[in-house]
Protein backbone atom coordinates (compact mmCIF):
# COMPACT_ATOMS: atom_id res chain seq x y z
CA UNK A 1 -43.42 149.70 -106.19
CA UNK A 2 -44.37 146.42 -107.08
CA UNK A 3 -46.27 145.17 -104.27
CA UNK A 4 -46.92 146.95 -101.43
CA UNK A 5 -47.81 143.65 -99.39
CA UNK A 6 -46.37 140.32 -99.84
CA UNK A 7 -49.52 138.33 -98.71
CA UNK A 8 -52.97 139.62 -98.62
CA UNK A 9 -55.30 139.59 -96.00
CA UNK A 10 -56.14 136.19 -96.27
CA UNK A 11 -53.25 134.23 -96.79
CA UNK A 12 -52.74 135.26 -100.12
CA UNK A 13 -49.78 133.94 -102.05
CA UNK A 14 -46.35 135.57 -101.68
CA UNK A 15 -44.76 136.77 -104.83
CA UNK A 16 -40.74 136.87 -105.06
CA UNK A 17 -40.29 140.65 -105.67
CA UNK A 18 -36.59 140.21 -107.60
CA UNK A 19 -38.84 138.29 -110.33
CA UNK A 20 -41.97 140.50 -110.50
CA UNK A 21 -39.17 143.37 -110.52
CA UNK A 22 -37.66 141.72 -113.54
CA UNK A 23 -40.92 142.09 -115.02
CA UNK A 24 -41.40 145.54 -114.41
CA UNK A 25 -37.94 146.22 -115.69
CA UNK A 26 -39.01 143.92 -119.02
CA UNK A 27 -41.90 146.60 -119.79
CA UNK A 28 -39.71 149.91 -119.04
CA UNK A 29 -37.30 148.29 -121.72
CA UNK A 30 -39.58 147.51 -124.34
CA UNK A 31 -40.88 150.82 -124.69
CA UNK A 32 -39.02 154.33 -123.81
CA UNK A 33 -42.23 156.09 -123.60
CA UNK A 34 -44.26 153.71 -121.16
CA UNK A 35 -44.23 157.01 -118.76
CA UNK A 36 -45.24 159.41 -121.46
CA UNK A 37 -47.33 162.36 -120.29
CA UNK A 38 -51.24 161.13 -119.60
CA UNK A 39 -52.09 163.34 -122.40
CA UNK A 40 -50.79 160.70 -124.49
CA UNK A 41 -53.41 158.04 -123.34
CA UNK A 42 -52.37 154.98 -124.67
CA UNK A 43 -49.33 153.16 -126.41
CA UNK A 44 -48.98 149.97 -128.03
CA UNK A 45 -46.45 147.30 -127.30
CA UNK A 46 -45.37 145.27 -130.19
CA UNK A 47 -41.87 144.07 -128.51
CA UNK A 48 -40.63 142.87 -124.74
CA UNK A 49 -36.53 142.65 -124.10
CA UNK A 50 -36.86 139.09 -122.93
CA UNK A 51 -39.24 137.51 -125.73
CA UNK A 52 -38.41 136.30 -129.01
CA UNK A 53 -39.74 138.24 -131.89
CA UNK A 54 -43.18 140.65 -132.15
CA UNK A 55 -45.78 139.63 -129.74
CA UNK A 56 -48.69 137.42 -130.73
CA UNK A 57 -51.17 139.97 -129.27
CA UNK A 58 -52.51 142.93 -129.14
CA UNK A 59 -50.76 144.98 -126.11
CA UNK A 60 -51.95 148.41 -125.07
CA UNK A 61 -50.82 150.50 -121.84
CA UNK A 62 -51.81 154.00 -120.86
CA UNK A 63 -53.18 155.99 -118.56
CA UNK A 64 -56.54 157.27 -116.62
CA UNK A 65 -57.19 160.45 -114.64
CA UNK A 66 -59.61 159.13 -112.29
CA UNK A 67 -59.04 161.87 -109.54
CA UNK A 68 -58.71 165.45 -110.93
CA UNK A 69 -58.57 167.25 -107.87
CA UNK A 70 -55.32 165.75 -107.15
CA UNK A 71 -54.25 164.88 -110.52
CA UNK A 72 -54.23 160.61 -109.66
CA UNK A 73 -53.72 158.13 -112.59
CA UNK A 74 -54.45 154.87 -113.01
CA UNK A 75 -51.98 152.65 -115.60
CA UNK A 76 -53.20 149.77 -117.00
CA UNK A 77 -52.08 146.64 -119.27
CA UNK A 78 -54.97 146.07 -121.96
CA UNK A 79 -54.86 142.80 -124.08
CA UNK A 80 -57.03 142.27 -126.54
CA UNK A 81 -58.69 138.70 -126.88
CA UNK A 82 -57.07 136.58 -129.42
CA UNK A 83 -60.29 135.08 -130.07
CA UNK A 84 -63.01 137.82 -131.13
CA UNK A 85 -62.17 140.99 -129.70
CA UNK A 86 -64.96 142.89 -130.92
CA UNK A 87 -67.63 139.80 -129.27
CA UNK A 88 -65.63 138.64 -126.55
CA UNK A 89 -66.05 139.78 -122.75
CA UNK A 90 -64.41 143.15 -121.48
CA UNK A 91 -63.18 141.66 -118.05
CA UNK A 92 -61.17 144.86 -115.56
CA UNK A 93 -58.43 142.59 -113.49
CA UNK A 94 -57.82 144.07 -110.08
CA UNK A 95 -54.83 142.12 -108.59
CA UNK A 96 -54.91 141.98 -104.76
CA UNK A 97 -52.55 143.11 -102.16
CA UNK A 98 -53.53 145.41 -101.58
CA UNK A 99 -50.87 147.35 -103.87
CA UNK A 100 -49.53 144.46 -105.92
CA UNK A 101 -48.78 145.39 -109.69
CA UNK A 102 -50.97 144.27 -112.15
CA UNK A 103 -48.34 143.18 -113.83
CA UNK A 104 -48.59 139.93 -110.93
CA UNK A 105 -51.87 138.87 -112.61
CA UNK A 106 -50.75 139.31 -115.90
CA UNK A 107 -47.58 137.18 -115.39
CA UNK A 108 -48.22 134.75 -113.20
CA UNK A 109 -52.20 134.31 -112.97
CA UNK A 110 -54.33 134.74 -116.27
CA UNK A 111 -51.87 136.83 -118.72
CA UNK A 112 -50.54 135.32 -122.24
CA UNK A 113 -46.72 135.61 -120.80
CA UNK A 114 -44.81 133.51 -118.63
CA UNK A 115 -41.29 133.56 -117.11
CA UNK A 116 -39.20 131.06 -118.48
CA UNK A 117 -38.29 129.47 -114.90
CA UNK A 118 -37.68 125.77 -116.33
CA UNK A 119 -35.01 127.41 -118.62
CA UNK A 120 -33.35 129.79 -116.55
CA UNK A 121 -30.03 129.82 -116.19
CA UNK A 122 -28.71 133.39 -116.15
CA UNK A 123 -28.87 136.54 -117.48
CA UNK A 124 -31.68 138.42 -118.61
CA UNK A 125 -35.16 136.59 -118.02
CA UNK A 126 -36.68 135.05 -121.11
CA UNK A 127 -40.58 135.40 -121.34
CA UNK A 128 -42.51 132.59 -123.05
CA UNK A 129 -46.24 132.68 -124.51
CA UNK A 130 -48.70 131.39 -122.06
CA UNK A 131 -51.41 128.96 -123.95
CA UNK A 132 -53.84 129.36 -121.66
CA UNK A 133 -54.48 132.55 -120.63
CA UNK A 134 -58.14 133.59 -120.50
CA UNK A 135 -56.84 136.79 -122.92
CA UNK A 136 -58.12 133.30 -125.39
CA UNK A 137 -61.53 134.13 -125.10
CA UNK A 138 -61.68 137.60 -123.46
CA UNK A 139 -60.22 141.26 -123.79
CA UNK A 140 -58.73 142.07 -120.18
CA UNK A 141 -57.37 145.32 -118.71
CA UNK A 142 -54.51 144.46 -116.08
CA UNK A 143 -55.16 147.61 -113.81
CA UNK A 144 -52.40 149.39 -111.38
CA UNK A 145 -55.01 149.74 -108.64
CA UNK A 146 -55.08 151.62 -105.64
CA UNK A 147 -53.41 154.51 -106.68
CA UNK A 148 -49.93 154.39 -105.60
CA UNK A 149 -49.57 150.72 -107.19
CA UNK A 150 -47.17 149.72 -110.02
CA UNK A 151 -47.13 152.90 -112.15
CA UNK A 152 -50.66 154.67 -110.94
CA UNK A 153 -49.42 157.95 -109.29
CA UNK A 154 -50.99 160.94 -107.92
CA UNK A 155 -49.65 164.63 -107.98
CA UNK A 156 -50.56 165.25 -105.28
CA UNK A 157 -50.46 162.86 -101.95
CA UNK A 158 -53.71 163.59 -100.56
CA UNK A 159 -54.41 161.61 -104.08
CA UNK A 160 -52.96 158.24 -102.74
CA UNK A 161 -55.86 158.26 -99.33
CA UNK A 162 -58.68 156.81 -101.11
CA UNK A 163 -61.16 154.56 -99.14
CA UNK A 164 -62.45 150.80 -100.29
CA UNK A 165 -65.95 152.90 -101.70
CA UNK A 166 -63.69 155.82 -102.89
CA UNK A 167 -61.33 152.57 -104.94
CA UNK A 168 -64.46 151.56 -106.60
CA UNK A 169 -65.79 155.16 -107.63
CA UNK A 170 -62.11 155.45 -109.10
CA UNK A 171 -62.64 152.21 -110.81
CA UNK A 172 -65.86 153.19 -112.09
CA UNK A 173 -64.94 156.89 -113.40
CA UNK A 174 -61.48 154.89 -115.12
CA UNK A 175 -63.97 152.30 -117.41
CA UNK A 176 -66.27 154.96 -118.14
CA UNK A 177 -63.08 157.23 -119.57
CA UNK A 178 -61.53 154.24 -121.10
CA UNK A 179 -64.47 153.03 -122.58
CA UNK A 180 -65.05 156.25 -124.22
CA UNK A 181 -61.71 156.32 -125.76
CA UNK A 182 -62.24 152.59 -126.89
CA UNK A 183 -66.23 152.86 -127.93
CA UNK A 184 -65.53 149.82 -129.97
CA UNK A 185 -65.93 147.56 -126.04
CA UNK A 186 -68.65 149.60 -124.96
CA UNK A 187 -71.26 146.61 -125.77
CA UNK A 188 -69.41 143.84 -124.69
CA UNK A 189 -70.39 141.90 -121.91
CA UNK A 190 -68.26 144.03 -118.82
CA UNK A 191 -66.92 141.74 -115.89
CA UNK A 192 -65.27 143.06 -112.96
CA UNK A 193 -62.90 140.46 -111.21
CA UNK A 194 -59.55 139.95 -109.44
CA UNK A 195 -57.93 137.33 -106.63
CA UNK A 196 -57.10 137.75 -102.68
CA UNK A 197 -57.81 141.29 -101.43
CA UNK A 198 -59.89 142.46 -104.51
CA UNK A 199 -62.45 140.38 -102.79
CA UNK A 200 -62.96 143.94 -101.16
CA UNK A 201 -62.35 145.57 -104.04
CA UNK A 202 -64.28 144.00 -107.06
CA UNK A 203 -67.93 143.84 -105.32
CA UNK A 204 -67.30 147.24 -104.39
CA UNK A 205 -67.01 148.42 -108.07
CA UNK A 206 -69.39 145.95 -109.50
CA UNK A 207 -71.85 147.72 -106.69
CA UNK A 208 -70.71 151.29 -107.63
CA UNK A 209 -71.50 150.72 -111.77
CA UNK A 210 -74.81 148.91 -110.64
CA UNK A 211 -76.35 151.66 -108.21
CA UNK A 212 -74.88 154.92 -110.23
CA UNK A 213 -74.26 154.18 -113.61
CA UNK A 214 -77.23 155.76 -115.09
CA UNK A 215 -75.74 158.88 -116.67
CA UNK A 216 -72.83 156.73 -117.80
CA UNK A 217 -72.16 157.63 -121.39
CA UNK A 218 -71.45 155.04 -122.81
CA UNK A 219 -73.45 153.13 -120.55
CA UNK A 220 -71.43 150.21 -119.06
CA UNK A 221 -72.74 146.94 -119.94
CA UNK A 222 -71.85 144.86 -116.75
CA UNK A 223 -72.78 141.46 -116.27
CA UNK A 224 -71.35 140.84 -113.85
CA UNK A 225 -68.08 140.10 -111.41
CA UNK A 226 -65.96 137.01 -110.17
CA UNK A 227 -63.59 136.61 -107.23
CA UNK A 228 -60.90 134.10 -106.08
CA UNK A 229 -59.11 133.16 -102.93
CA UNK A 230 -60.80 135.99 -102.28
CA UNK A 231 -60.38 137.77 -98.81
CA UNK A 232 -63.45 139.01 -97.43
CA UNK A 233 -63.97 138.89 -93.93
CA UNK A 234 -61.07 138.27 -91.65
CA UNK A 235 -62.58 136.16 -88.56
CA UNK A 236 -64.68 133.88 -91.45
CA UNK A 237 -62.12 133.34 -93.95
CA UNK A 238 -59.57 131.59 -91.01
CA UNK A 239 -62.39 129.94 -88.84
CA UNK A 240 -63.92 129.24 -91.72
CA UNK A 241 -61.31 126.29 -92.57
CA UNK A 242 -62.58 124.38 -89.94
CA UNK A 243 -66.33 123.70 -91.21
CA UNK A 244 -64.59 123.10 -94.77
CA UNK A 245 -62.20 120.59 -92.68
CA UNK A 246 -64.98 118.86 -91.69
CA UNK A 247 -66.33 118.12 -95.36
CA UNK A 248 -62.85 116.40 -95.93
CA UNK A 249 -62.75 113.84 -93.10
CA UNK A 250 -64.29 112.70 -89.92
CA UNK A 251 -66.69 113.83 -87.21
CA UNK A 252 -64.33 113.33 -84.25
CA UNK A 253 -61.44 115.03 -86.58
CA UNK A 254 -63.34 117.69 -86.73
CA UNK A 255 -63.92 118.45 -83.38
CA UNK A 256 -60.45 117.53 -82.50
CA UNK A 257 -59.56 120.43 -84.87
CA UNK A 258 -62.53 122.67 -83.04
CA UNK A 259 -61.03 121.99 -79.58
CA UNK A 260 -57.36 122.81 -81.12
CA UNK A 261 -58.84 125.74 -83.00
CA UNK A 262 -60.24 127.35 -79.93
CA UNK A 263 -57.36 126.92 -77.53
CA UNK A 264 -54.81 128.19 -79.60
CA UNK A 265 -57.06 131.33 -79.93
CA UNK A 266 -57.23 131.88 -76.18
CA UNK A 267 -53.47 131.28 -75.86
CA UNK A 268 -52.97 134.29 -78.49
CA UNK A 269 -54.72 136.37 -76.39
CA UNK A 270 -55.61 138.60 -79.49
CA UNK A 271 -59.00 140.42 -79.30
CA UNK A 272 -59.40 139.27 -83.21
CA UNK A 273 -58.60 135.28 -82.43
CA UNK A 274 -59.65 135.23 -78.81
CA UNK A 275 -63.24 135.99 -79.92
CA UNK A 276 -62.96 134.14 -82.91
CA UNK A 277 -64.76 130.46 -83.50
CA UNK A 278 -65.91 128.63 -86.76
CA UNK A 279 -69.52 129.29 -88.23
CA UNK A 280 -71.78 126.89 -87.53
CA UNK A 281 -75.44 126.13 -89.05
């Protein structure tokens, strides 16, 4: 699966799932044993069918048991910064969704690869090097995340019911296993961040290494966690845009857009809209 929802909870942007598929397909080919047993941990990527010659990066993939009652894995994407990976920031990526592949964030958000849309004619997709991703100055891990998503999997399907507090335990328990197999990150600066739904998500983890990280060995350096268009509460992010409205023009636009606001939430009838109205100070 590639994304479980095209739009997030918020309005989040839709993703065209024959090109994130291509994607996917681009990482199966470039290595036959990207669904190696778990044992295997980790494997490095030094080619992709669709880009010109080795990569200009370090690319790692691999899996996490984060649930061993039900056998549930996590897969990741970890890029090493280009800058000064042993100095730079350890930032975990949670895309949103929820249950869109991590593979959306590394291709079309922050990653070092882009599809080559200008240039597209036919044919296989060709993947271009990305100047600015933020893999410049940091090391990221591109996670799978919920269970279920991209290639994360559980053995069992009890595995793939796992609550907003239970996602952050699981993304807790995969940094502190990761971490210990890559003890050369352990004292970097640790950010937790992501876009759309993981505004859920990424406080939730960020709160979970912050309140019960003391017998973490090794102990998880976090300073600290970013979100954007981040969803995080359904009635203020939409009536929200009306107070943020007002910032951008006039007083009597704005409460033309009030009245308008408020009347098409009574004509809904929906208990979620017809309640709904903008915060005010």
């Amino acid at each position: 699966m590639v994304c479980s929802s095209s739009s997030s909870a918020s309005g989040g942007r839709r993703r065209s799932p024959h090109v994130v598929l291509a994607g996917l397909l681009l990482l199966i080919a470039s290595s036959s044993c990207l669904f190696a047993a778990a044992e295997a941990k980790r494997n490095v990527i030094t080619h992709i069918k669709g880009f010109e010659g080795p990569l200009p990066f370090h690319l790692e993939t691999g899996y996490v048991e984060v649930d061993e009652e039900h056998g549930a894995q996590l897969f990741y994407y970890f890029i090493e910064s280009e800058r000064n990976p042993a100095e730079d920031p350890l930032l975990l990526w949670i895309t949103g969704g929820p249950g869109c592949s991590a593979l959306s964030g590394l291709l079309f958000e922050i990653g070092p690869l882009k599809f080559d849309v200008a240039g597209y004619t036919e044919g296989f997709p060709r993947l271009v090097y990305f100047e600015d991703s933020w893999t410049k100055v940091a090391n990221v891990i591109f996670l799978d995340a919920p269970v279920g998503t991209g290639f994360s999997y559980s053995r069992e399907d009890a595995g793939l019911n796992v609550s907003l507090t239970g996602s952050g335990r699981q993304h807790h328990t995969f940094l502190r296993k990761w971490l210990a197999e890559h003890p050369e990150f352990a004292s970097n600066p640790l950010y937790i961040g992501g876009d759309s739904y993981s505004g859920y998500t990424v406080p939730v983890t960020a709160l979970d290494i912050a309140t019960n990280s003391n017998q973490d060995d090794p102990k998880l350096n976090l300073a600290g966690y970013m979100v954007g268009n981040a969803a995080t509460d359904d009635r203020y992010d939409s009536g929200g845009k009306v107070p943020f409205m007002h910032g951008m023009g006039s007083s009597p636009t704005s409460s033309t857009r009030r009245r308008a606001w408020d009347a098409a939430a009574i004509f809904t009838r929906s208990p979620t809209r017809a309640t709904r109205s903008a915060p005010t100070r």
